[in-house]
Protein backbone atom coordinates (compact mmCIF):
# COMPACT_ATOMS: atom_id res chain seq x y z
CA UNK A 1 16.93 28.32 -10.06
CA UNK A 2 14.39 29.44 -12.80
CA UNK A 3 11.22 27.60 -13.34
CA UNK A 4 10.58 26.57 -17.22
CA UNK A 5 7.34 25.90 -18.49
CA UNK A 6 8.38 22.60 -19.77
CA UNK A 7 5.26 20.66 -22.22
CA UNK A 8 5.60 17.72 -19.59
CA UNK A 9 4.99 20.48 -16.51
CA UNK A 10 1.86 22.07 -18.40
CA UNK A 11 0.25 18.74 -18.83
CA UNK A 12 0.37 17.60 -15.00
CA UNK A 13 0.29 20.76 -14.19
CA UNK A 14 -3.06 20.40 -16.32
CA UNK A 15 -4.05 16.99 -14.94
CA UNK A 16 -4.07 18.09 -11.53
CA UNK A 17 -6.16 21.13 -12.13
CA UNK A 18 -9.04 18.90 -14.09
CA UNK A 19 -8.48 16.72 -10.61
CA UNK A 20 -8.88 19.67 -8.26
CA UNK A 21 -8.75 18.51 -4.52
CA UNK A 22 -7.71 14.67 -5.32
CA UNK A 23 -4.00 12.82 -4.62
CA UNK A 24 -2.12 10.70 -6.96
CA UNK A 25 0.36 8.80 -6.72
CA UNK A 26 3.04 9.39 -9.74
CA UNK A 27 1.72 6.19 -11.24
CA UNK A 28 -1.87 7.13 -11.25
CA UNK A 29 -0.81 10.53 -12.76
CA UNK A 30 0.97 8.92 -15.20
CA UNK A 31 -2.03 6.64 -15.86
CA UNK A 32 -4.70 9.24 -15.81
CA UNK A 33 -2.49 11.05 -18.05
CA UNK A 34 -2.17 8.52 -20.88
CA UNK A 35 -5.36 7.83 -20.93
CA UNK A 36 -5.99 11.62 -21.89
CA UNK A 37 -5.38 10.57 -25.75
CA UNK A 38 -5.19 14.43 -26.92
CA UNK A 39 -1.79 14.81 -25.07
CA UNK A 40 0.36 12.54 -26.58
CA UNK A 41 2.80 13.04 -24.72
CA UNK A 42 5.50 10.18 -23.08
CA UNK A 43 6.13 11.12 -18.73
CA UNK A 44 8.44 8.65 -17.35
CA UNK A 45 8.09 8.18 -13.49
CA UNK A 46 11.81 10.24 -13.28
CA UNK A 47 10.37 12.97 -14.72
CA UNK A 48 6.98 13.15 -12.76
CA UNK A 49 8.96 12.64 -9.52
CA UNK A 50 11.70 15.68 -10.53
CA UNK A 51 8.22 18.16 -11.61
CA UNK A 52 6.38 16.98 -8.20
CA UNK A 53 8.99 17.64 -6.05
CA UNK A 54 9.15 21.07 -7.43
CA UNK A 55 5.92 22.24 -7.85
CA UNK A 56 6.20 20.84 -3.50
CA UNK A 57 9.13 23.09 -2.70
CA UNK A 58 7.50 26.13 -4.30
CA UNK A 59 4.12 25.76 -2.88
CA UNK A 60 2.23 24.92 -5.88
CA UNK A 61 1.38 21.60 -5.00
CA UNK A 62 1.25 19.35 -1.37
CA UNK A 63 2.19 15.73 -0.58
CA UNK A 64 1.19 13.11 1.43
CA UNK A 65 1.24 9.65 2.64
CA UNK A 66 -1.31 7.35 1.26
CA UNK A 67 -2.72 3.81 2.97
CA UNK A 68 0.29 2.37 0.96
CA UNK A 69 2.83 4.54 2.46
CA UNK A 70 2.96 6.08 -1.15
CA UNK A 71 3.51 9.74 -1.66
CA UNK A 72 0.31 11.43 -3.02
CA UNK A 73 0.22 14.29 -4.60
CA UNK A 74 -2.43 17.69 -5.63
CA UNK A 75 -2.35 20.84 -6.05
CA UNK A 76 -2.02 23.25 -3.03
CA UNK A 77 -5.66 25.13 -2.25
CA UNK A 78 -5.39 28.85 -1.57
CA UNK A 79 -6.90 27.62 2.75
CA UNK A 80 -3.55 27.47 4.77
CA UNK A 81 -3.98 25.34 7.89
CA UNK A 82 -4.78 21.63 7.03
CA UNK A 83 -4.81 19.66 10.39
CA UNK A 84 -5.06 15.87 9.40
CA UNK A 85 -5.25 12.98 11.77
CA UNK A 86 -3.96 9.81 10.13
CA UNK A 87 -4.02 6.08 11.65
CA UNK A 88 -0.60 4.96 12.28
CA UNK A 89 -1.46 1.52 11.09
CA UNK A 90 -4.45 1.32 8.11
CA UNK A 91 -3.47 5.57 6.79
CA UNK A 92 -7.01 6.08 6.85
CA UNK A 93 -7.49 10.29 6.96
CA UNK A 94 -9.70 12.31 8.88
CA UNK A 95 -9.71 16.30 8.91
CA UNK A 96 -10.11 18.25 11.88
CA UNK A 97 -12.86 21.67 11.91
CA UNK A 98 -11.37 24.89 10.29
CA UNK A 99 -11.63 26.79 13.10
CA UNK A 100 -9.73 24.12 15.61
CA UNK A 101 -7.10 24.18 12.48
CA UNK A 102 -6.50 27.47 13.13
CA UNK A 103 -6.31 27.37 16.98
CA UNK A 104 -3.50 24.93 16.67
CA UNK A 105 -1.68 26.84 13.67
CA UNK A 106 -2.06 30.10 15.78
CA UNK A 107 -1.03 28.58 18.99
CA UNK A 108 2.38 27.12 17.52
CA UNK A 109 3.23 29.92 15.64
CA UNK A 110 2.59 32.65 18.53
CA UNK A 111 4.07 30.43 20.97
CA UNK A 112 6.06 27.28 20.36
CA UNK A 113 9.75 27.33 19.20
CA UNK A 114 8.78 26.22 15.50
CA UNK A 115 6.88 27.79 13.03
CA UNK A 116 4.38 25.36 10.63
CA UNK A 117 4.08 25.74 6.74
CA UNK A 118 0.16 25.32 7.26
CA UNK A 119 -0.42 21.76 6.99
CA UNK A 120 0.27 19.49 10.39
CA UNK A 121 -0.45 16.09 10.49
CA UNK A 122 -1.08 13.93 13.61
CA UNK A 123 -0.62 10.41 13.80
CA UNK A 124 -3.03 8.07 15.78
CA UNK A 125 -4.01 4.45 16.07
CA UNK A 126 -7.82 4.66 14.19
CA UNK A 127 -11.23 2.34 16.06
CA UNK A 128 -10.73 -0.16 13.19
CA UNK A 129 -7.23 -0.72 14.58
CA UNK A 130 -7.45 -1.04 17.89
């Protein structure tokens, strides 16, 4: 399916590049948006959702799980290999060192019976939890 270059693409597309390495949620886009003034421009949440998901499926941007249990979104950075340990219960994020990122990647690729798309996430039960 082609990709257009829709007016409502270029600005998130936009937003998220001005936000380089933070996650929204489609409302805070949406929020951080309008309160651009110079765009003018109307996103409902429909729309936001449809662009997200695929700027996800062709690699230009990630998502994730907030605290909420919210999808986040931002754009994707060019380092492949995210390992991120998230509490089960509270969401709250930790990342794990580069090179022990790439240990793991390398290790599942070479070996197991699934490949990974770069990011793995492993779910724990954090201190403040327990």
């Amino acid at each position: 399916m082609a990709t257009y270059n829709t007016m409502q693409r270029t600005v998130i597309l936009s937003f998220l590049k001005t936000n380089m390495g933070q996650a929204f949620t489609v409302k805070e886009m949406i929020a951080g948006i309008r309160a651009d003034s110079s765009t003018g421009i109307s996103l409902p949440e429909s729309t936001v959702y449809r662009i997200m998901g695929n700027l996800v499926k062709s690699g230009i941007a990630k998502r994730d799980i907030n605290r909420n249990r919210e999808y986040q979104y931002r754009l994707s950075d060019d380092k492949k290999g995210r390992v991120i340990v998230r509490c089960r219960i509270c969401g709250k994020v930790q990342q794990i060192d580069e090179e022990v990122c790439r240990e793991m990647i390398n290790e599942l690729n070479d070996h197991g019976s699934m490949g990974t798309d770069g990011d793995i996430e492993i779910l724990v039960i954090c201190d403040d939890c327990k």
